[in-house]
N, C-alpha and C. Protein backbone atom coordinates (compact mmCIF):
# COMPACT_ATOMS: atom_id res chain seq x y z
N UNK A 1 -23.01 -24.27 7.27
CA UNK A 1 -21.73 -23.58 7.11
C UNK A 1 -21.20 -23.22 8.49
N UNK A 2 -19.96 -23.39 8.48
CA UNK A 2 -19.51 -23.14 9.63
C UNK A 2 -18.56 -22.03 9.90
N UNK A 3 -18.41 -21.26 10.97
CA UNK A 3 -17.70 -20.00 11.03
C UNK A 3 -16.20 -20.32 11.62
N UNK A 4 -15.53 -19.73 11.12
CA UNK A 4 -14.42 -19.81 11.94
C UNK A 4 -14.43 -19.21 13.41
N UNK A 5 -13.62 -19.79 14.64
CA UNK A 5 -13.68 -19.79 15.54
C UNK A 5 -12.53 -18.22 15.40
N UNK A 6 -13.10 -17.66 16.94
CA UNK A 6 -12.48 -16.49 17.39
C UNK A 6 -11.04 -16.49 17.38
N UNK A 7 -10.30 -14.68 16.43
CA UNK A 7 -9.00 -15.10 16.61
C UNK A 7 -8.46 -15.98 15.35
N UNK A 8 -9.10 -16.80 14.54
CA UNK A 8 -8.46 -17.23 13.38
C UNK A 8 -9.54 -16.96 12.26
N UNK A 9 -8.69 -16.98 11.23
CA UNK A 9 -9.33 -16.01 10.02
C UNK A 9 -9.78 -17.28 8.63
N UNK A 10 -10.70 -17.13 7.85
CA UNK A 10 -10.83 -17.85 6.99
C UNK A 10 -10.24 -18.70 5.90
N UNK A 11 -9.61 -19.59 5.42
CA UNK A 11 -8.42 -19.95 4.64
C UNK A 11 -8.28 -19.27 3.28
N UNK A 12 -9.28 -18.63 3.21
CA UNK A 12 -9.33 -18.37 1.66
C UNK A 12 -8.73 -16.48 1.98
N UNK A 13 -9.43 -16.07 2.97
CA UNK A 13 -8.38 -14.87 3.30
C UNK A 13 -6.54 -14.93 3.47
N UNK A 14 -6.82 -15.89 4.40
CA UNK A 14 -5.12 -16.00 4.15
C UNK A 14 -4.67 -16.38 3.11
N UNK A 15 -5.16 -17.18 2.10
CA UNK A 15 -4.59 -17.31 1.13
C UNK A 15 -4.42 -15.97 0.06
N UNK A 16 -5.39 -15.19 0.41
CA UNK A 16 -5.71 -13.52 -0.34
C UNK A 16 -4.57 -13.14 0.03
N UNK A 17 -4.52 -12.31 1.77
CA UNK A 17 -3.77 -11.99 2.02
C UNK A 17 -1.97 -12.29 1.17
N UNK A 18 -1.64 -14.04 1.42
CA UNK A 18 -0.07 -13.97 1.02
C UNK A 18 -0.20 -13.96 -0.21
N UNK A 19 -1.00 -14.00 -0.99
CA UNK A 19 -1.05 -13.50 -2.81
C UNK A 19 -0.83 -11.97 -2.85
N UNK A 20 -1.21 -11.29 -2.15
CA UNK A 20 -1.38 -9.73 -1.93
C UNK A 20 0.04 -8.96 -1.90
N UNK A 21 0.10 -9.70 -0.41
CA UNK A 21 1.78 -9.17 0.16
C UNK A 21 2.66 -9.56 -0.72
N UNK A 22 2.59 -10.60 -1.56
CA UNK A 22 3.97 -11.05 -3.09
C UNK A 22 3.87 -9.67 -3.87
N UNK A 23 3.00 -9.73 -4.86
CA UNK A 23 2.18 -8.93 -5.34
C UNK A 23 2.43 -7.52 -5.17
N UNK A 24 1.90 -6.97 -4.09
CA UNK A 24 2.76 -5.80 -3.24
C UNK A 24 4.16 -5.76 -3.40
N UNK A 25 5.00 -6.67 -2.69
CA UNK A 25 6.30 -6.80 -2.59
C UNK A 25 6.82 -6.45 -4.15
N UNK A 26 6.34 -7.43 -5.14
CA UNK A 26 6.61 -7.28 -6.74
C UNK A 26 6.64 -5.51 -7.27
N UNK A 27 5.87 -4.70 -7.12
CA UNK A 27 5.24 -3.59 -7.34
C UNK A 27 5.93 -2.85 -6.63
N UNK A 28 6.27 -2.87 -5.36
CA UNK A 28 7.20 -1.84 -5.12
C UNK A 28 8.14 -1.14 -5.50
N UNK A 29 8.28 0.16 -5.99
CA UNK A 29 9.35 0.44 -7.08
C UNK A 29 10.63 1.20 -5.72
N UNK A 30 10.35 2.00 -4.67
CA UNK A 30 11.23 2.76 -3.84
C UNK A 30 11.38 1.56 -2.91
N UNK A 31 12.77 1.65 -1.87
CA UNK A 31 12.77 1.07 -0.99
C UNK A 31 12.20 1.48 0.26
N UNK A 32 11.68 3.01 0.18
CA UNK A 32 10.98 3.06 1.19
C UNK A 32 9.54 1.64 0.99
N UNK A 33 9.07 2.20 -0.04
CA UNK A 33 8.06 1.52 -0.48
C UNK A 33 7.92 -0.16 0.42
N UNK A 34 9.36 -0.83 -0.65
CA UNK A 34 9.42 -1.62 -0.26
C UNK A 34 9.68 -2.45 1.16
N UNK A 35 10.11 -1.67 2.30
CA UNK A 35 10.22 -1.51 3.89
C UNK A 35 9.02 -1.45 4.23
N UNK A 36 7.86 -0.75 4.20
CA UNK A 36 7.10 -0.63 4.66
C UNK A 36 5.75 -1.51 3.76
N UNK A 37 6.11 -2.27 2.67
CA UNK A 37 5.04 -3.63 2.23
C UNK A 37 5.32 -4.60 2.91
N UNK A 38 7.12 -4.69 3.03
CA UNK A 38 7.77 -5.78 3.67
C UNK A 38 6.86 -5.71 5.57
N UNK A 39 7.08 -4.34 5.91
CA UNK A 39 6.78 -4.68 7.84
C UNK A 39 5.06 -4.83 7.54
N UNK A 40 4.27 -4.75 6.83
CA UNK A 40 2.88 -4.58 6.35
C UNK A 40 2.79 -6.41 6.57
N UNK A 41 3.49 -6.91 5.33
CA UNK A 41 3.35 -8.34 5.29
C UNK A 41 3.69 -9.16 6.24
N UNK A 42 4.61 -8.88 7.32
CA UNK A 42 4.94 -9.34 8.29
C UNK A 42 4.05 -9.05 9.82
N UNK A 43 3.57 -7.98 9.72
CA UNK A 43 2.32 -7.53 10.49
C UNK A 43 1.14 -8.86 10.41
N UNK A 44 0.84 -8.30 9.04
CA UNK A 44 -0.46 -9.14 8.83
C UNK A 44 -1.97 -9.24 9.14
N UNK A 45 -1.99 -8.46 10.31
CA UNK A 45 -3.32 -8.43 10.94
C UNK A 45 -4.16 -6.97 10.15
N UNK A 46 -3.08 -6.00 9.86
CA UNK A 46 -3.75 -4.72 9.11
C UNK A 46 -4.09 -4.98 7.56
N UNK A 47 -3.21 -5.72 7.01
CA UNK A 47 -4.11 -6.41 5.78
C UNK A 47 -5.11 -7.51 5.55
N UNK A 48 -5.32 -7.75 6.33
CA UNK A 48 -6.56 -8.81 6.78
C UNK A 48 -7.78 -7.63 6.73
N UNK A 49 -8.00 -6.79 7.01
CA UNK A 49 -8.80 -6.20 7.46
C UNK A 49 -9.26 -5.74 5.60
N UNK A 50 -10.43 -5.86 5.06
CA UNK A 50 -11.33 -5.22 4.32
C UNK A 50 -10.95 -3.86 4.23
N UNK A 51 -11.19 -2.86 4.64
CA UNK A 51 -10.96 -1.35 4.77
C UNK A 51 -9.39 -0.98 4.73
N UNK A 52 -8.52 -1.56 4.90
CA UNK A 52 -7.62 -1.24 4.44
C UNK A 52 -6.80 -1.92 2.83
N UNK A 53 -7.31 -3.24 3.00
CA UNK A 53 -7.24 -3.19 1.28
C UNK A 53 -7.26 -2.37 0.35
N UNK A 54 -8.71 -2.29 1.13
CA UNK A 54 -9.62 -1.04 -0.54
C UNK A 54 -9.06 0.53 -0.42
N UNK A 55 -8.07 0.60 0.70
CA UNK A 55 -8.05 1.97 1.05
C UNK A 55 -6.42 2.15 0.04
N UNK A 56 -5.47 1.01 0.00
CA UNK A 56 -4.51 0.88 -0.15
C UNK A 56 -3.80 0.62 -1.44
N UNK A 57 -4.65 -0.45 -1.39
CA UNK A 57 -4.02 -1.40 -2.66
C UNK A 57 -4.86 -0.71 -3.98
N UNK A 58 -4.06 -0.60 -5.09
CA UNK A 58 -4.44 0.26 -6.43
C UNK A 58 -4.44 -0.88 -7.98
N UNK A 59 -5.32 -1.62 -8.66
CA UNK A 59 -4.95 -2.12 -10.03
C UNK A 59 -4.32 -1.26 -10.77
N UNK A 60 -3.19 -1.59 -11.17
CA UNK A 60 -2.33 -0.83 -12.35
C UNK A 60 -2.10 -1.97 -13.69
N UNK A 61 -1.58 -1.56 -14.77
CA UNK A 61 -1.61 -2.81 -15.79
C UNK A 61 -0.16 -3.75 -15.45
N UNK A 62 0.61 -3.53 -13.97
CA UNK A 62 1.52 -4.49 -13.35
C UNK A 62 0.76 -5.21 -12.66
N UNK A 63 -0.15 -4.93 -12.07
CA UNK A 63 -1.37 -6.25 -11.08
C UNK A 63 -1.07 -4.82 -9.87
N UNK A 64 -1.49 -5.56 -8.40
CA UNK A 64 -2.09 -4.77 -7.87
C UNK A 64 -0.75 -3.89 -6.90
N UNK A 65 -1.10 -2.53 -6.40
CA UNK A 65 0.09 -2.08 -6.44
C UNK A 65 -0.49 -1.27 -5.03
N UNK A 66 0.66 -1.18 -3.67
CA UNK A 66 0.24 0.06 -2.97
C UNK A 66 0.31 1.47 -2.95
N UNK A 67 -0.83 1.71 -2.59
CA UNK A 67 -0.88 3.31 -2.83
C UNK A 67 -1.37 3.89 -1.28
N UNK A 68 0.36 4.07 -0.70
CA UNK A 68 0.04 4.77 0.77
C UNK A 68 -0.58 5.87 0.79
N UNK A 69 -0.43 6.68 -0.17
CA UNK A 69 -1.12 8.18 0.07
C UNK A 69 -2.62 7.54 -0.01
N UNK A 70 -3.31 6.91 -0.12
CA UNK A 70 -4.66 6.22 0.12
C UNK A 70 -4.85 6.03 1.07
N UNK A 71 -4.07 5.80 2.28
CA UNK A 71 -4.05 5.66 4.00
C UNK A 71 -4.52 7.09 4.57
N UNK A 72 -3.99 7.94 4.18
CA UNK A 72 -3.32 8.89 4.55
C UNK A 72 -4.68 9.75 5.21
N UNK A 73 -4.75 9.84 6.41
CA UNK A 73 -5.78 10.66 7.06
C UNK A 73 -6.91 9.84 7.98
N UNK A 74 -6.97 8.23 7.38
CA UNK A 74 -7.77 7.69 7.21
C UNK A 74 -7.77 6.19 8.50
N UNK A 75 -6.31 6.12 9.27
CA UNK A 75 -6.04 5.50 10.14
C UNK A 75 -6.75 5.20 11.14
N UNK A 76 -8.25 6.08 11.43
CA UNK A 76 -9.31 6.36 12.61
C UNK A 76 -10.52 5.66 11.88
N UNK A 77 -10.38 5.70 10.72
CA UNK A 77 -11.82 5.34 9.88
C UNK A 77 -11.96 3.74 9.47
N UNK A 78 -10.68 2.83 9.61
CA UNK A 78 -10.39 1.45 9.48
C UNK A 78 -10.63 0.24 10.16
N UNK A 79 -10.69 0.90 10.71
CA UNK A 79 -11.87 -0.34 12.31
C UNK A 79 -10.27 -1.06 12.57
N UNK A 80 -9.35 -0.35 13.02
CA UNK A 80 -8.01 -0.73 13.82
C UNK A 80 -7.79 -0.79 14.83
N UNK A 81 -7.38 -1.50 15.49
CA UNK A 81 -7.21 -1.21 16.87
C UNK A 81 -6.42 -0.53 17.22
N UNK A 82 -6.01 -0.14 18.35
CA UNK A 82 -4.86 0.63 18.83
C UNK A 82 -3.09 0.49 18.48
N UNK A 83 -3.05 -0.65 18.75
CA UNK A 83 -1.87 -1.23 18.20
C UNK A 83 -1.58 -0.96 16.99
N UNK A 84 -2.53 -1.50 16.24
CA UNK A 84 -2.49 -1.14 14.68
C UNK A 84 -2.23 0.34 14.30
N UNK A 85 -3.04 0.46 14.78
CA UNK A 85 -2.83 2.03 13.95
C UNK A 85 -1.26 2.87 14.13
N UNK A 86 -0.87 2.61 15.74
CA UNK A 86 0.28 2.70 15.77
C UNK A 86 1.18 2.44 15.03
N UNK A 87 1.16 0.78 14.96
CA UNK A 87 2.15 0.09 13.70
C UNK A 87 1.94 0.71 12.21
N UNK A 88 0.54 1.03 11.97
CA UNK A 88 0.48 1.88 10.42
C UNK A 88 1.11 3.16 10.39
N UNK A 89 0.76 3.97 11.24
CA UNK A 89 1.42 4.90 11.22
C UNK A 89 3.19 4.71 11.45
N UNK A 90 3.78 4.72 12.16
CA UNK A 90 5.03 3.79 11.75
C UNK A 90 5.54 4.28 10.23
N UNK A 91 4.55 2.75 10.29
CA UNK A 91 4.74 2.39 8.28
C UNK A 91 4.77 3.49 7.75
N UNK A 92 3.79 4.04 7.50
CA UNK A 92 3.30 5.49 6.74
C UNK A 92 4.29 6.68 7.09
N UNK A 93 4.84 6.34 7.68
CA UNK A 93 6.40 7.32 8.36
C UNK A 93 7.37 7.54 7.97
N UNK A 94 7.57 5.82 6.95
CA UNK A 94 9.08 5.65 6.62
C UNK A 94 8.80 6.41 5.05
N UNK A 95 7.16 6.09 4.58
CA UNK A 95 7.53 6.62 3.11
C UNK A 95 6.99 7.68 2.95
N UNK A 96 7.06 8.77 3.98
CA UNK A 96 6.76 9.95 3.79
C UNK A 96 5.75 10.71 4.23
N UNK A 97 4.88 9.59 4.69
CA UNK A 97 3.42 10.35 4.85
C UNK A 97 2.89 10.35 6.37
N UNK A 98 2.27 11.50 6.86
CA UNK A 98 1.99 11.74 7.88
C UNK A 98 3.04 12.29 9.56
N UNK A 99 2.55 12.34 10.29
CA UNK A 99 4.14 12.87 11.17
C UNK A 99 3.43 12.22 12.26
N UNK A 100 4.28 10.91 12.44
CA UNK A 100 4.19 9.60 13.71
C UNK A 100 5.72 9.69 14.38
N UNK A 101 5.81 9.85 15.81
CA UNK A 101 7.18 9.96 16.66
C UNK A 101 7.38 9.11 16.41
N UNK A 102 8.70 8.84 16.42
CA UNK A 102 9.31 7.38 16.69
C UNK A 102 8.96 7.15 18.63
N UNK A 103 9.02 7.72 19.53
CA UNK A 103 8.72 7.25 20.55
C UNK A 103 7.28 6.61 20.68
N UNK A 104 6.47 6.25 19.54
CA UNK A 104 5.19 5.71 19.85
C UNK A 104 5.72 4.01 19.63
N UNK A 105 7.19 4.09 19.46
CA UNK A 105 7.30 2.24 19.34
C UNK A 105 7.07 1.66 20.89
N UNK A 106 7.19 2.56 21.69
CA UNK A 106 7.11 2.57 22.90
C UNK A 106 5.34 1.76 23.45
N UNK A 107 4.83 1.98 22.25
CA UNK A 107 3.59 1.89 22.87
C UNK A 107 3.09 0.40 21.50
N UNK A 108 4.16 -0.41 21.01
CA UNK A 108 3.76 -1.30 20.25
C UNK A 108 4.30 -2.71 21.48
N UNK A 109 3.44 -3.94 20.75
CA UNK A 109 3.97 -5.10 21.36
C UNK A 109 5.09 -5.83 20.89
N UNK A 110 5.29 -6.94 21.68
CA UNK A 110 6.73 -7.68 21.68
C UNK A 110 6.70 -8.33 20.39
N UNK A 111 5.23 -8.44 19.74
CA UNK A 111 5.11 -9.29 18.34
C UNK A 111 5.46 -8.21 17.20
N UNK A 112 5.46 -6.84 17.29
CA UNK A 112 5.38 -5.57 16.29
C UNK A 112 6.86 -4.97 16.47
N UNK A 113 7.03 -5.29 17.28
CA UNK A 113 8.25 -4.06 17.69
C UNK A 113 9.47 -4.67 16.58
N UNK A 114 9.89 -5.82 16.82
CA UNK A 114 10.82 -6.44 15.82
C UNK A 114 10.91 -5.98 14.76
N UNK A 115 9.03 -6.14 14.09
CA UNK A 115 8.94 -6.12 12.76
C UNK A 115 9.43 -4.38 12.35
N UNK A 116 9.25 -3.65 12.72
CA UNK A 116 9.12 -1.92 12.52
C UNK A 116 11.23 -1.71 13.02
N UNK A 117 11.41 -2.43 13.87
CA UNK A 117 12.93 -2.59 14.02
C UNK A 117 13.61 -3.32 12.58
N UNK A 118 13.11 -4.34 11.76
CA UNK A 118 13.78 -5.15 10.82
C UNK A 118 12.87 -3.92 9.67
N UNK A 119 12.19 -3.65 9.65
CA UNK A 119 11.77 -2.77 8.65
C UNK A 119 12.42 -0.99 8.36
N UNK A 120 13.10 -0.83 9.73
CA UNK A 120 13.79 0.72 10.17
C UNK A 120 15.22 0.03 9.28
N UNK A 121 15.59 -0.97 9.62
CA UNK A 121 17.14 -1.49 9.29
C UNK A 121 17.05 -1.63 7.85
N UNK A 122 15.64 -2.15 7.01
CA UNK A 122 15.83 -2.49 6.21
C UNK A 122 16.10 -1.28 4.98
N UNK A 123 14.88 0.03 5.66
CA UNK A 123 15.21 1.23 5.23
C UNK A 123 15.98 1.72 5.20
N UNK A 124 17.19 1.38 6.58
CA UNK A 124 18.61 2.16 6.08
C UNK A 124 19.75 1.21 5.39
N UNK A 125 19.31 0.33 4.99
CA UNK A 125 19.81 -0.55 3.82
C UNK A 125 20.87 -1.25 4.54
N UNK A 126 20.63 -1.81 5.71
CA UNK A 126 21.54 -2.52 7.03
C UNK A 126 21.00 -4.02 6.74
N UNK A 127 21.63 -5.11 6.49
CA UNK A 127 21.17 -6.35 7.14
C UNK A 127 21.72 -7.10 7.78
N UNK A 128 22.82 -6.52 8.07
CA UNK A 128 23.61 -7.10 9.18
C UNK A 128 23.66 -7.07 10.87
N UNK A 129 22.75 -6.32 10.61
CA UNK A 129 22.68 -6.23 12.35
C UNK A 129 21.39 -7.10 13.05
N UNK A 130 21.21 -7.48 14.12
CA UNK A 130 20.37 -8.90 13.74
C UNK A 130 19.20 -8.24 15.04
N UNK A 131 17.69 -8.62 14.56
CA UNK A 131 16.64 -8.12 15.56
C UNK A 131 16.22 -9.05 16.54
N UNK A 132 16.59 -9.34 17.40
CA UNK A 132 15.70 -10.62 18.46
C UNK A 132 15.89 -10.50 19.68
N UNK A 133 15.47 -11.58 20.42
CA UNK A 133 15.86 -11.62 22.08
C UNK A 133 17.05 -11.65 22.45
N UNK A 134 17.71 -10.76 23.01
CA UNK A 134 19.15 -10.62 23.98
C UNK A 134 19.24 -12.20 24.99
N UNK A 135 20.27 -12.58 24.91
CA UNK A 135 20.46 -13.86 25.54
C UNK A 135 21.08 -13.22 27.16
């Protein structure tokens, strides 16, 4: 058997993963909700992770559903990195839970920052204003 090489993840996870994030997306009933499954699924690297699945995601008789207040305290205990946790907290910001500055976007990368920018817009119910590189 062979391992996947460093940096890329197993096929059968990713395939978990984008079953998850639909799934999620489906289940969302608030638009906070739904902003912050949406920058989650676009992230990607914090649902990959085991420990935040189980911390998150809830079976209901709709299929599987997030349950942020399940995060909630627990951002140190997830085996996250720095970045991440930043970007979760973020997330966990828009739907209520926990008290993350907005000046910690300051401290996300050029791959995150977009996403938490298209996810802020999406929360204030904007899609017209467009997130990318300045020409």
């Amino acid at each position: 058997m062979t391992t996947p090489e460093a940096g890329t993840e197993a096929p059968e996870v990713s395939d978990e993963v984008s079953n998850l994030c639909k799934q999620l997306l489906r289940t969302a009933k608030s638009p906070r909700a739904r902003a912050a499954v949406q920058a989650l699924a676009e992230e990607r690297t914090i649902l990959e992770v085991p420990a935040v699945r189980r911390a998150l995601v809830v079976d209901t008789s709709r299929g599987a559903k997030a349950n942020f207040e399940g995060l909630s305290g627990l951002q140190y205990g997830l085996g996250l990195d720095e970045q991440q946790r930043t970007f979760l907290g973020l997330v966990l910001s828009m739907v209520g839970i926990g008290i993350t500055a907005l000046a910690s976007v300051e401290d996300l990368d050029e791959r995150r920052l977009p996403i938490i920018l298209r996810a802020i817009l999406r929360l204030a119910g904007n899609d017209t204003i467009a997130v990318g590189t300045r020409l």
